[in-house]
Structures are given as C-alpha cells and as structure tokens.
Protein backbone atom coordinates (compact mmCIF):
# COMPACT_ATOMS: atom_id res chain seq x y z
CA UNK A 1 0.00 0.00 0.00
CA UNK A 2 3.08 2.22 0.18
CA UNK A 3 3.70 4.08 -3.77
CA UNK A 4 6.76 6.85 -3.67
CA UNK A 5 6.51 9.74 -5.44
CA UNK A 6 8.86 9.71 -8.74
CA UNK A 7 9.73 12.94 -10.78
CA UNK A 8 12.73 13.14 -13.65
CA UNK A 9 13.22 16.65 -11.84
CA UNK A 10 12.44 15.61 -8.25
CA UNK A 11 15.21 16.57 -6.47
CA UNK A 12 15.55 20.15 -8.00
CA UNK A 13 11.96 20.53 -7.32
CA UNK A 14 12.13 19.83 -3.81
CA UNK A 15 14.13 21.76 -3.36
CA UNK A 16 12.97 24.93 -4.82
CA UNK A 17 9.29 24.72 -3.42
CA UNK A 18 7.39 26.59 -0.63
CA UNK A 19 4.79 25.14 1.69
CA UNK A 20 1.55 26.56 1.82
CA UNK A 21 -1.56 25.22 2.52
CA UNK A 22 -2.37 22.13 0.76
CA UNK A 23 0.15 22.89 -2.24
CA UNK A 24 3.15 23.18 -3.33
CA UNK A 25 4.40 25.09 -5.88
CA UNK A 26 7.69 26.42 -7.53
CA UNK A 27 8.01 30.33 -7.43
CA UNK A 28 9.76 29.98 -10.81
CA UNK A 29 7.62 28.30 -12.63
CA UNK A 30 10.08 28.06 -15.85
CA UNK A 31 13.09 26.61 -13.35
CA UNK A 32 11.00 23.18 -13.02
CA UNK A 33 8.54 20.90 -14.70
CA UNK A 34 7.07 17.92 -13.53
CA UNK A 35 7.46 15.02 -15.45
CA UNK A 36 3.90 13.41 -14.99
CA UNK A 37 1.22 13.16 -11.84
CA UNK A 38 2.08 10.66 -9.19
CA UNK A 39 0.06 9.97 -5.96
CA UNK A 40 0.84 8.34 -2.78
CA UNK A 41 -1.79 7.38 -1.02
CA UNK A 42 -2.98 7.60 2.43
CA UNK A 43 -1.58 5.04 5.08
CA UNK A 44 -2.68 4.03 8.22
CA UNK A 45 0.20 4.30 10.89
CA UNK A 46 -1.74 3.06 14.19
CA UNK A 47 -5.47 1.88 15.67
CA UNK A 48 -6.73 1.61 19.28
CA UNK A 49 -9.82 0.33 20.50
CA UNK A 50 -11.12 0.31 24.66
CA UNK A 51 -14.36 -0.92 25.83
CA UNK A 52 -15.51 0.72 29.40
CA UNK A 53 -16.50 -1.64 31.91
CA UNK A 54 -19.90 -0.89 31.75
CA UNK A 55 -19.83 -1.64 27.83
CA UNK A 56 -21.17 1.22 26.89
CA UNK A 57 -18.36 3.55 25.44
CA UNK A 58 -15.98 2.66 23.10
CA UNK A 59 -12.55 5.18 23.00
CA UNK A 60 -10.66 4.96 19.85
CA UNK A 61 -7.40 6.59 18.74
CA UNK A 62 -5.62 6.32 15.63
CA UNK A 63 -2.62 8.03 13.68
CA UNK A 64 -2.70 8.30 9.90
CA UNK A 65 -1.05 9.77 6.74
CA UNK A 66 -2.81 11.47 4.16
CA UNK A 67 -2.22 10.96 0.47
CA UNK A 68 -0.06 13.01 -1.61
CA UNK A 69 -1.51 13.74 -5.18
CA UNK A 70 1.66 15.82 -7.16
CA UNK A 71 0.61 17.83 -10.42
CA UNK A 72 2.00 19.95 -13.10
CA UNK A 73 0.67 23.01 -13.16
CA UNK A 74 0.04 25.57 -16.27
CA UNK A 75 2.17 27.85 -15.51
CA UNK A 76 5.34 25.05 -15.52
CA UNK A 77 5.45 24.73 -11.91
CA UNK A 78 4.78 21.41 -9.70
CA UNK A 79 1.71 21.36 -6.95
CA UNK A 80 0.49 18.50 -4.44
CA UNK A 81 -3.00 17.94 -3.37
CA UNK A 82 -3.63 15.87 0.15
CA UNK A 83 -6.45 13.75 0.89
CA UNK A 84 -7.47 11.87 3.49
CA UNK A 85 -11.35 11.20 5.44
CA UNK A 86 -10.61 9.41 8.64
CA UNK A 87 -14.39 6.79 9.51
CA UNK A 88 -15.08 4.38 12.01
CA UNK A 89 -17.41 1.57 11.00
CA UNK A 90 -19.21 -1.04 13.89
CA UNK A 91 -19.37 -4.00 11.25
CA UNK A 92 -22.87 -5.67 11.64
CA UNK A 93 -24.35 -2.31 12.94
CA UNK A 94 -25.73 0.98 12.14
CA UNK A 95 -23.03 2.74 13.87
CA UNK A 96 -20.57 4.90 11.85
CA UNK A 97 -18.88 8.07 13.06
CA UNK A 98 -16.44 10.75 11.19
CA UNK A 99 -13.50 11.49 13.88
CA UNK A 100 -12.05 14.99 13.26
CA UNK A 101 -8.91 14.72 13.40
CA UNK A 102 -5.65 16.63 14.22
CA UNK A 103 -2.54 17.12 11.17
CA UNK A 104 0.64 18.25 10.97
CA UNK A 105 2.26 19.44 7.99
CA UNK A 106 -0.88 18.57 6.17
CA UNK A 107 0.58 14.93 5.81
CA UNK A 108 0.68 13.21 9.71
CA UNK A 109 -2.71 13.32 11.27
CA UNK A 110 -4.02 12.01 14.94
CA UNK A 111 -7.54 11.37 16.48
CA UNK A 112 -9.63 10.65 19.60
CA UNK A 113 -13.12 9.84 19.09
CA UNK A 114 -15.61 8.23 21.83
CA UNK A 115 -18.53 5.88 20.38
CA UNK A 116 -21.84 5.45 22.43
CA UNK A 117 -22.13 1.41 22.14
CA UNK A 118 -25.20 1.63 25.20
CA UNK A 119 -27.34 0.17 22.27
CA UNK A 120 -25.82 -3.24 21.52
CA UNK A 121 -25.94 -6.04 23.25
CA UNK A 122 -23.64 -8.07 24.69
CA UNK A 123 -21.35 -9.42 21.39
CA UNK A 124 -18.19 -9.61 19.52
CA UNK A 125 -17.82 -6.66 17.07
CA UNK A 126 -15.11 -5.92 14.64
CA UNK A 127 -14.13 -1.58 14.65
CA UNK A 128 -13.03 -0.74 11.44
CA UNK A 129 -10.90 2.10 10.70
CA UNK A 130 -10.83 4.00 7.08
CA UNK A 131 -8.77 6.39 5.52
CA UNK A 132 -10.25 7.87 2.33
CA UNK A 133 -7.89 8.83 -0.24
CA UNK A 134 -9.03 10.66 -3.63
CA UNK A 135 -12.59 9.28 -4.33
CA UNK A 136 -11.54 5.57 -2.75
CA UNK A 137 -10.01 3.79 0.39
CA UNK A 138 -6.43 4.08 0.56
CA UNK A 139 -6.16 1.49 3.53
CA UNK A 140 -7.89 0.59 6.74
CA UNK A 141 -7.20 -1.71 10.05
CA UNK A 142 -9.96 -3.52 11.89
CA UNK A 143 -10.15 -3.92 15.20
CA UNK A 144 -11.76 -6.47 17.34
CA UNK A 145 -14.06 -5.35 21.10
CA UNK A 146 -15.93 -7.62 23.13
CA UNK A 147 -18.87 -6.12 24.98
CA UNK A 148 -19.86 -8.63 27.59
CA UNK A 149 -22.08 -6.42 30.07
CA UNK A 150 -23.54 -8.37 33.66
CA UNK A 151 -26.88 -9.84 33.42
CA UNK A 152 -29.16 -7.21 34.90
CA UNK A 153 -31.75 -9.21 36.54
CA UNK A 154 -35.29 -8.57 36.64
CA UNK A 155 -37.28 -7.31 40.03
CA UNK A 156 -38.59 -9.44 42.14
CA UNK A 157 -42.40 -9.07 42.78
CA UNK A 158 -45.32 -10.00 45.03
CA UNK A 159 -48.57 -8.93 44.68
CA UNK A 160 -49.56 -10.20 47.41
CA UNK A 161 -52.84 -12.48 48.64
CA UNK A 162 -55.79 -13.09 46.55
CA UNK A 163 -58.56 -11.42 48.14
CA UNK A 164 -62.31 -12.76 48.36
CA UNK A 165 -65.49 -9.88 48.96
CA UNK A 166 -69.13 -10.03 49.28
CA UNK A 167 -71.12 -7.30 47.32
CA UNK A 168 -72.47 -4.33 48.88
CA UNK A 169 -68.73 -4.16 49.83
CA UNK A 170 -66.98 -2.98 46.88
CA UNK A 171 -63.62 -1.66 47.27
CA UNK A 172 -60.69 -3.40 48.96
CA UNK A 173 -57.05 -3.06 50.37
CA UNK A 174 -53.73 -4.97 48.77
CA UNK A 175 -49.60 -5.15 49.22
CA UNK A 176 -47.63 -5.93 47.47
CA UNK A 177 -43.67 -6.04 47.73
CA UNK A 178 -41.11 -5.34 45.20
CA UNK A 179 -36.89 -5.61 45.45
CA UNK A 180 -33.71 -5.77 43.09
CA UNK A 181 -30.91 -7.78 44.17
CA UNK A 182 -28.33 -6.14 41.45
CA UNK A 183 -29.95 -2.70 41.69
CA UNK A 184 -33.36 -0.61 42.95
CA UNK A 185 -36.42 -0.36 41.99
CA UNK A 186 -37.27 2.89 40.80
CA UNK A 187 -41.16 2.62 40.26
CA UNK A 188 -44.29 0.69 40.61
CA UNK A 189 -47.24 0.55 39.14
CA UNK A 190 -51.00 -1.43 39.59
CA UNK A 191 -53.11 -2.41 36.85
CA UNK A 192 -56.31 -3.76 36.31
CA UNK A 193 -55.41 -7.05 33.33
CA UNK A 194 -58.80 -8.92 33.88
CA UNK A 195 -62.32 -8.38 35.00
CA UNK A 196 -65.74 -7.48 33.96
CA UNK A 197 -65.68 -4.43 31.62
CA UNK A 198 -69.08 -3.09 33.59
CA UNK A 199 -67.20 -2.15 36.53
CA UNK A 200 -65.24 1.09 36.91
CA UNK A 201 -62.24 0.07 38.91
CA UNK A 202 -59.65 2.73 40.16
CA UNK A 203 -57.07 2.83 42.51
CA UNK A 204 -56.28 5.42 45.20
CA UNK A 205 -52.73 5.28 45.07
CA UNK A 206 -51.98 3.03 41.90
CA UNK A 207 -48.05 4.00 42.02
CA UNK A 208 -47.64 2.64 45.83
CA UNK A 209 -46.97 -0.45 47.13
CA UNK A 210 -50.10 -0.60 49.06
CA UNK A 211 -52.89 0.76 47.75
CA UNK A 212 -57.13 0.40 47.94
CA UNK A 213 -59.52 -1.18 44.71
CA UNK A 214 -62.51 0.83 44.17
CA UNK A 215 -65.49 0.26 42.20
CA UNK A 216 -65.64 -3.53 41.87
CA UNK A 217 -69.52 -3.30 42.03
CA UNK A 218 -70.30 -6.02 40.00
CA UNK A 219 -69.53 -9.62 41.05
CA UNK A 220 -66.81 -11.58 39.24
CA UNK A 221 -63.03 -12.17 39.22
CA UNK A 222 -60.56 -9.53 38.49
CA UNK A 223 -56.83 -9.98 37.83
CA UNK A 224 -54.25 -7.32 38.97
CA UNK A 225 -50.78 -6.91 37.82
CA UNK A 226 -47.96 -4.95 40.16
CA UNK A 227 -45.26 -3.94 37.53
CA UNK A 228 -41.90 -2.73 38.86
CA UNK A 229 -39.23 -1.05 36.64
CA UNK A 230 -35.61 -1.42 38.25
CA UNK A 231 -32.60 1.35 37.53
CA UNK A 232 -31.37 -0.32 34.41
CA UNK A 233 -34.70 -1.06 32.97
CA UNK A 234 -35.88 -4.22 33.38
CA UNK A 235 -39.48 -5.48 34.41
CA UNK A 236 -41.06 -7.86 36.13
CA UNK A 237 -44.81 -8.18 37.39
CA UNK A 238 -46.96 -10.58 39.48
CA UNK A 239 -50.50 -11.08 39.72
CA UNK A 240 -52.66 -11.48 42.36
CA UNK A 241 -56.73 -12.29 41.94
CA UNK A 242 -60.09 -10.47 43.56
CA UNK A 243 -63.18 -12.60 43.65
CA UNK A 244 -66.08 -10.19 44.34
CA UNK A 245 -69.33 -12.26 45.27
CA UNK A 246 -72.54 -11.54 44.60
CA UNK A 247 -74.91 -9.96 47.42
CA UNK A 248 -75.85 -12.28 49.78
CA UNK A 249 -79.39 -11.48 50.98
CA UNK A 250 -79.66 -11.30 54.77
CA UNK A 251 -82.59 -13.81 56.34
CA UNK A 252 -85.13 -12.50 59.12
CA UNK A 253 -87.17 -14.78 61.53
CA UNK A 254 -91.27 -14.17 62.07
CA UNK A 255 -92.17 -15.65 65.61
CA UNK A 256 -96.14 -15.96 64.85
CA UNK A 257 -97.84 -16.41 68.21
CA UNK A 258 -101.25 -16.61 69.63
CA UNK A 259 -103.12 -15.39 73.02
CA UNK A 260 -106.37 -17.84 72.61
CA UNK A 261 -107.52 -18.51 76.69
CA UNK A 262 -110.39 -21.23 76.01
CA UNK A 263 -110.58 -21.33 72.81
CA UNK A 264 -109.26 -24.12 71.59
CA UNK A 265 -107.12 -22.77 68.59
CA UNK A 266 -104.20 -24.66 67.37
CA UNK A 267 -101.35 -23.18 66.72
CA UNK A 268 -101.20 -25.55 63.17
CA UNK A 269 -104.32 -23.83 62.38
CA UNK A 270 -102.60 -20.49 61.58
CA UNK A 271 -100.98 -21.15 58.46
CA UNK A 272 -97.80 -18.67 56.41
CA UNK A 273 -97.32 -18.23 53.35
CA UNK A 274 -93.52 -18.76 51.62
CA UNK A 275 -90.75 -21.00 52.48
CA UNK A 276 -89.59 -21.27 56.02
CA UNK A 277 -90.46 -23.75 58.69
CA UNK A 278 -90.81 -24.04 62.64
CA UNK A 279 -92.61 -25.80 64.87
CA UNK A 280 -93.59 -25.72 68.87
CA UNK A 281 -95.06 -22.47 70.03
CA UNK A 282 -94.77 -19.89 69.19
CA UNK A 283 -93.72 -20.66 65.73
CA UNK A 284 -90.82 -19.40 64.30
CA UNK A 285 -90.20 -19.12 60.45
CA UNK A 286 -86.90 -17.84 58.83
CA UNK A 287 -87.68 -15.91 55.46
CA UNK A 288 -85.38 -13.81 53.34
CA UNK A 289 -85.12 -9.87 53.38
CA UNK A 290 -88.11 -8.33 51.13
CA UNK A 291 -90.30 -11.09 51.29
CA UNK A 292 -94.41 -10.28 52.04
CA UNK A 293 -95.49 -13.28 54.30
CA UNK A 294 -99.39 -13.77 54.77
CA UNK A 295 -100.39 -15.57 57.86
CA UNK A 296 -103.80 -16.58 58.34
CA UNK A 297 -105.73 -17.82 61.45
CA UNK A 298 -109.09 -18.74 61.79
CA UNK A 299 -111.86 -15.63 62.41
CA UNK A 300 -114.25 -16.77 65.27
CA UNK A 301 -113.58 -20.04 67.47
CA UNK A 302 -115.71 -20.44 70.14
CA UNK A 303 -117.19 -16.79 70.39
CA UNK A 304 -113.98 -15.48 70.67
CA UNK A 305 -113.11 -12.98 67.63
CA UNK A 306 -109.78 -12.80 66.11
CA UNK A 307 -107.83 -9.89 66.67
CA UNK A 308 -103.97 -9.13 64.89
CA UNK A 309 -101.14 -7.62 66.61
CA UNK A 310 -97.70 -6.80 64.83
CA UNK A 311 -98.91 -6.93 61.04
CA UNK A 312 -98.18 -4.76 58.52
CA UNK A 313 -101.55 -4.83 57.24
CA UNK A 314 -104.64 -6.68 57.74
CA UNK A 315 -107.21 -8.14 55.64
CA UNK A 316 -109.90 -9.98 56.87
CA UNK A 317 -108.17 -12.44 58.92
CA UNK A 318 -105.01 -12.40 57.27
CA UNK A 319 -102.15 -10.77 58.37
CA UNK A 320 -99.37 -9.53 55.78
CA UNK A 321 -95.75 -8.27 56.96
CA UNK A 322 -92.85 -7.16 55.35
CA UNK A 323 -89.61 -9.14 56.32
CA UNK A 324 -87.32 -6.14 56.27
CA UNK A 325 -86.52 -7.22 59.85
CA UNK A 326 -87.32 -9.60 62.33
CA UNK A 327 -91.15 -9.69 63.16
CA UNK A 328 -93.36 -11.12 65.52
CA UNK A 329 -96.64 -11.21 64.79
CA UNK A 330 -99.83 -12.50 67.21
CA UNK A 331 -103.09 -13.80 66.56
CA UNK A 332 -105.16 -12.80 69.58
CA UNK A 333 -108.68 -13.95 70.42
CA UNK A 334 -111.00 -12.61 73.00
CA UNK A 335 -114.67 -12.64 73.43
CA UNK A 336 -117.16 -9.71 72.21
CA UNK A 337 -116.43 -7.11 73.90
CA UNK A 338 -119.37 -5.41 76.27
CA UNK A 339 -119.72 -2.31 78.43
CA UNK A 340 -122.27 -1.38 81.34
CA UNK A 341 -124.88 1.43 81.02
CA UNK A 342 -126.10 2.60 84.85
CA UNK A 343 -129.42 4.94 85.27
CA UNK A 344 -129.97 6.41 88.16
CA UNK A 345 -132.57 9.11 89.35
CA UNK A 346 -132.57 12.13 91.49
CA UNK A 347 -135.12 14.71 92.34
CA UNK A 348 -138.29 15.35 94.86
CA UNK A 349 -140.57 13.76 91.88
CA UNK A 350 -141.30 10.25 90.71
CA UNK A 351 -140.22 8.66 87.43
CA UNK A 352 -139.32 5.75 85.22
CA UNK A 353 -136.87 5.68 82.59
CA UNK A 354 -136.61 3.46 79.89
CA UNK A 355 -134.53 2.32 76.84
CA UNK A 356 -135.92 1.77 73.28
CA UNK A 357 -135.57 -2.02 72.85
CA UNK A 358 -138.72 -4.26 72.49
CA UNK A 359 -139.14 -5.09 75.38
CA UNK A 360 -136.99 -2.89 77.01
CA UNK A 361 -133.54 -3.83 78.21
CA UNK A 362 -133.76 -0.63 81.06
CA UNK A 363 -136.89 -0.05 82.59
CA UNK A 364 -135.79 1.80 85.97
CA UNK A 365 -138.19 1.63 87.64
CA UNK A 366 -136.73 -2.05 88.73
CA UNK A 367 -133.95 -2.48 85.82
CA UNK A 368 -131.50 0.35 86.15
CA UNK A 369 -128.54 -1.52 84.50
CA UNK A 370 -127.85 -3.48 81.78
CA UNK A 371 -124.92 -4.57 79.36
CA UNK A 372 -124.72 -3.22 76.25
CA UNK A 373 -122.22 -4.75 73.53
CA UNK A 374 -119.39 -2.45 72.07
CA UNK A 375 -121.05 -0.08 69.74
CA UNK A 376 -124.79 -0.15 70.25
CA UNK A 377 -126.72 2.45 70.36
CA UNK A 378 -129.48 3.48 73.01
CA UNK A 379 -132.02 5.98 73.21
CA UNK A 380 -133.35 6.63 76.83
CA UNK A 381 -136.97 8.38 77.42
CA UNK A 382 -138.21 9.53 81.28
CA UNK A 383 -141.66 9.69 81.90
CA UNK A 384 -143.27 11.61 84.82
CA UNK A 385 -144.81 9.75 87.54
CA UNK A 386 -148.46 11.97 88.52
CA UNK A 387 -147.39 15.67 88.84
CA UNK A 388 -143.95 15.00 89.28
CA UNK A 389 -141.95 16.79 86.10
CA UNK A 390 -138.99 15.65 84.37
CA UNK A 391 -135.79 17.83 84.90
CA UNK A 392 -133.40 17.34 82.32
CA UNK A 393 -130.19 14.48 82.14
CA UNK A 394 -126.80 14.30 83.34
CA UNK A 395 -123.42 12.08 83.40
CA UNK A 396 -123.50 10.61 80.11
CA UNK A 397 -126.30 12.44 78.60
CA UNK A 398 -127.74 16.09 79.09
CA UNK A 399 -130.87 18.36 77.74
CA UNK A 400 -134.14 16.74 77.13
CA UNK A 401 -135.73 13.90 75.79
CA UNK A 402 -134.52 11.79 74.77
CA UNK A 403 -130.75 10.44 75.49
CA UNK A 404 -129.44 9.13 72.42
CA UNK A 405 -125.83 7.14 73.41
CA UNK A 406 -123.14 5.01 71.51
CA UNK A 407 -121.46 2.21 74.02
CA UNK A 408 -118.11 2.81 73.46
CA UNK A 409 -117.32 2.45 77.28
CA UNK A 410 -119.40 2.19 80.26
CA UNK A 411 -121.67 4.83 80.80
CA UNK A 412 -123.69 6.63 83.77
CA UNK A 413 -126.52 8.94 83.28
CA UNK A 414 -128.93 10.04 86.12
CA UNK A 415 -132.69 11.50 85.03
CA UNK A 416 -133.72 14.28 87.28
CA UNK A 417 -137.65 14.34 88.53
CA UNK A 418 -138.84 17.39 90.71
CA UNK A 419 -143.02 17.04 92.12
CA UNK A 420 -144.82 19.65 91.21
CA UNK A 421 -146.43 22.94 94.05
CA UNK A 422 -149.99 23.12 95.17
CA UNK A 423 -151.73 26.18 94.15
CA UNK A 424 -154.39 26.04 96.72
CA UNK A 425 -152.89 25.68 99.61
CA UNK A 426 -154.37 24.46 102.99
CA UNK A 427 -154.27 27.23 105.84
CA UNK A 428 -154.86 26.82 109.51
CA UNK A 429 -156.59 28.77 112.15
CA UNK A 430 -156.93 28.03 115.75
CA UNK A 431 -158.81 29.71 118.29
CA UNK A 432 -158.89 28.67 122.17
CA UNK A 433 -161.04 25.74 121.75
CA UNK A 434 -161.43 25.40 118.00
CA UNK A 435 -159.98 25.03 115.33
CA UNK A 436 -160.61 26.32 111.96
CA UNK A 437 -159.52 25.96 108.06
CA UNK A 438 -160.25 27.75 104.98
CA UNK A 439 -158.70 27.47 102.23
CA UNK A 440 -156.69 30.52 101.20
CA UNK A 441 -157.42 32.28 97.49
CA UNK A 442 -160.56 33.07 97.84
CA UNK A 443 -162.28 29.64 97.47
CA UNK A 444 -164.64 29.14 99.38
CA UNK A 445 -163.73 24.97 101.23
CA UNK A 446 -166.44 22.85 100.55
CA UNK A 447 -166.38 21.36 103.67
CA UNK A 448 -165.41 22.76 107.15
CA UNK A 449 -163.88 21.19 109.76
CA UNK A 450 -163.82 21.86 113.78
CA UNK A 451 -161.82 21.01 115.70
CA UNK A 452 -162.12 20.56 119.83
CA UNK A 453 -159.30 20.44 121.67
C-alpha cells in the first residue's frame, strides 16, 4: 500500500518549493517541470480500540497519513494535493462516526473519538478504521471489542394475597412487595389485566406499594398486575386475583304467636305463606329480606273474635308483613267485647226511665242496668210519675228527651224528677177551743172542719 513519489526533476523541485496550505508550488515556474502526476496514497500508521466496563463507550485513537496527489501546473510549476477522510465503522451495525482529526504538515494526522455502544448487546464486534484517499479507500485496520455487560436481573415481585369480597362491599385493600438484588427499583405501578368491563375500577394510590380497589360493584373475578421497573430497565410483574361475590341477601325470623284462653285454637291452624319452617309455640319461620309473608288464622272459634297484633296490614283475617326485619306477629282472640250502662234518678218527683228495645232492656223503675255490647246504640226516654216533672239528664247524657248514646265504654246517666207545688194551699186557724180551716185564694172549702181540743 506504500507508492513513492517519482519525478525526472524531483530533487531540484524539492528543493525549490514553498509550503503553503495544501500545495506546493515552484516560485519559478520556468526553473521546473514535472514530469507526470504521481500519488501516494494515504496510510494508516496506528489503531486503538477500549471498551468501558460498563460496555457502553468505546474510546478509539488512531494516527494516519494522508495521500499526496503531485501535479504539473500551467504555468510550468509542480503542486500537491492531500487527501485523506478518517471513519469508524461497527461492522454488523448501524453505527458509523467521522472522527475529526488533528494534522501536521498537512501529511501526519491524529484522532480521539468516543462511540456510544449503550445500544448493543452483549457481542463480539469488529471496529473498522478508514482512511479515504481521492474518491476511494487508501487502507484501513480492523479492530476487534468484546462487549460482555452483567446480566441485569429482573425485580422481584409479590402482589400479594388473593382477596375474596361479598357485594355491597366494593372496594378493597392490597400489598404488594417489590426488590432488586443487582440494583433498585425505581417505580411501581397497579393495573387492572382482567375483569368485567361493567365495573369502573380505580385505585387510590396506583403507584404505591399498598394501595385500595374501588369500584368492583359487579360480582366476578378480576386480575391485577404490580409492575416494577428497576434502575437499568428491566421489568417484572406478578399477579394477584379479587373474587367479588354476589350480594348475599340477609334472612329474618317471624315468631307468629297466639293469646287464645279457652278457645281451643291450634297453633297448626294459623298457616304462612312462603318457604320457612318451625314448629312448637310460638312458631318461628326464617324468610329472606323483602319477602311479604301472609299468615292466616281462623276468624271466630268459640265466640272469641280474632284480633292481629304486629302486622303490617290486615285483611280480613289475614295478616301480611314485610320481612325487612325480624317480626313477631300474634293472633289474639278474646270474646265480644261489652260495656255497662247505669241509670240512676234524682229529684223530689217520681219517674221511670226506659230504653228503646222491644221489650226494654232498662226499665228503671226495677232495671236500672244493663250490658250493652261495644257499639250499640241506646235511646233513653223519662216519663213523669203523677205531677212529678222531668228535669233534664246528666253524666253521660244532658238536655231533654230523649238520650241518644253510643257504648263505646261504660256509661252513667242520672234522670232528674222534681213534684210539682200546690196552688191552693191548705191554711190553719186556731182559736182557744177550735180550730178552723179555709182554704186561702178566695175559694170558698167545701167542707169545714172543727176542731175541739
């Protein structure tokens, strides 16, 4: 690779020129003559190559000379042209860089030029070094590097327990953990992978360790992944599971009971509706939350009338409740229920009163009391005995004729009779040894009477 420049007048030439720049010429351009062009071309006079220790940066260094291209100018004289492009080629990559380098009398040149080999991986690669002459490659070396970086391993991960909930509840807590034995983590991060699409599932903290679920409202099994990213890049996740049940609905009991003295009713003989069961007494039935239970118990038994206590509502002799909550409800029978009605009579007169049944249930007179069921009505009428005159009422009852009552309760009323004043009245005179009468108002008596002391 080594040509040497020939001229029929070299050495008078060279030693008649003057350096400057990239040319050299004769200042007497008739004194000299070259014979014909010759070039020398460029030649490569050392190559370096160091890998860091991380295998990232390569450092290069290399010392070249240019080549010499010597021409015959027009004027007689002789001139020289250099060339020489310095490149540095990764074979099997993309990589290629231009060092700029440093010359000395336009001929010796040196460079330093770093390479960023981060992107590779781990490999044998061959450097080569070109020196670019006029229009082609005047020579080159190659140079061998090994990048053979440390495994970085992965993170280690845990995302901790699966976790099993029961709708209404809809949100829960997790862990998880997250190391690097050959470096640190330098973020984490939750994500929902799995689940269904209806339910819209944040997190409150979804860059932390530990961290709370929200919005897993509809029942089904989600999958979460905890990613962590360590210094040098690598990832690693793990996955941990939710199961979210569906709502479970709560059960209430309904104690049915019954207050029946002498009546005979069985407690099999009021009958509810549904599924549930019980026996003994009271019964008690287990039902789930919402359900409308009907319970049913005979009307009458015995003259004793059925009464409900503890129903939501009641028709007939049915008794509906809501099982929102426990409930006890109880069938309660009692006889018809009466109340006592009482006359009595005041005043200086004589009277009877009387009530308005056929035949009378009062006739007081003799019968001043009697027992009325719950909600009759009675109408009591006084008469006058002779000249005695009826008063008026009182207690349960008051004004005239007559006393009109509903028995909603036990009642009292007293009738009032006042006698009535003689107009004529009887007056007595008495003299020593006889006595006289006349009759005052100017009637004259009918009869006289003496009497002798």
């Amino acid at each position: 690779m080594k040509n040497y420049f020939h001229s029929r007048f070299f050495v008078l030439v060279f030693l008649s020129i003057i350096i400057i720049g990239g040319f050299y010429f004769n200042p007497t351009p008739a004194s000299a003559v070259c014979n014909e062009p010759n070039y020398v071309p460029a030649e490569i006079t050392g190559f370096t190559v160091n890998l860091d220790a991380n295998g990232n940066q390569l450092s290069t260094s290399g010392t070249y000379k240019k080549a010499v291209q010597a021409e015959t100018s027009g004027q007689g004289g002789c001139y020289f042209r250099y060339f020489g492009v310095p490149n540095i080629a990764i074979g099997g990559t993309s990589i290629s860089v231009a060092p700029t380098p440093s010359c000395s009398g336009n001929i010796n040149c040196t460079f330093s030029q770093n390479i960023n080999v981060s992107s590779l991986p781990n490999g044998t690669y061959n450097a080569l070094f070109t020196v670019t002459g006029d229009g082609q490659i005047d020579d080159s070396e190659n140079e061998t590097f090994v990048i053979a970086r440390p495994v970085n391993l992965p993170p280690i991960v845990n995302a901790g327990l699966d976790k099993t909930i029961t709708l209404p509840t809809n949100s829960v807590s997790v862990t998880g953990t997250a190391s690097d034995s050959d470096g640190t983590v330098v973020g984490t991060n939750w994500t929902k992978v799995f689940g269904p699409a209806d339910a819209l599932v944040s997190f409150t903290s979804p860059n932390n360790l530990a961290t709370t679920i929200n919005g897993l409202t509809v029942a089904g099994t989600y999958r979460f992944w905890l990613t962590a990213i360590d210094n040098l890049g690598a990832t690693n996740f793990d996955e941990m599971q939710v199961t979210v049940l569906p709502a479970v609905s709560p059960t209430y009991a309904l104690t049915i009971a019954s207050t029946n003295p002498s009546t005979g009713v069985a407690m099999t003989s009021i009958i509810p509706t549904g599924t549930g069961g019980g026996t003994g007494t009271p019964y008690t039935w287990t039902y789930d939350s919402g359900t409308s239970v009907s319970v049913t118990a005979p009307g009458t038994v015995g003259g004793n009338t059925l009464n409900w206590a503890g129903c939501g509502s009641v028709s007939g002799s049915t008794c509906v409740v809501a099982m929102n909550s426990a409930k006890t409800v109880t069938a309660n029978y009692a006889g018809p229920i009466t109340y006592t009605l009482n006359v009595n009579k005041s005043g200086t007169g004589t009277g009877t009163v009387t009530s308005n049944e056929t035949p009378p249930l009062i006739n007081c007179g003799t019968d001043c009391s009697e027992i009325y069921s719950q909600g009759a009505n009675v109408d009591l009428v006084a008469d006058e005995i002779g000249s005695s005159t009826f008063a008026g009422w009182s207690g349960a009852c008051s004004g005239s004729n007559p006393c009109a009552l509903q028995m909603l309760s036990s009642k009292n009323v007293t009738a009032t009779f006042n006698a009535s004043v003689n107009p004529n009245p009887l007056s007595v005179s008495v003299s020593p040894d006889t006595y006289s009468s006349t009759l005052s108002g100017g009637v004259s008596p009918s009869v006289s009477a003496v009497y002798t002391l």
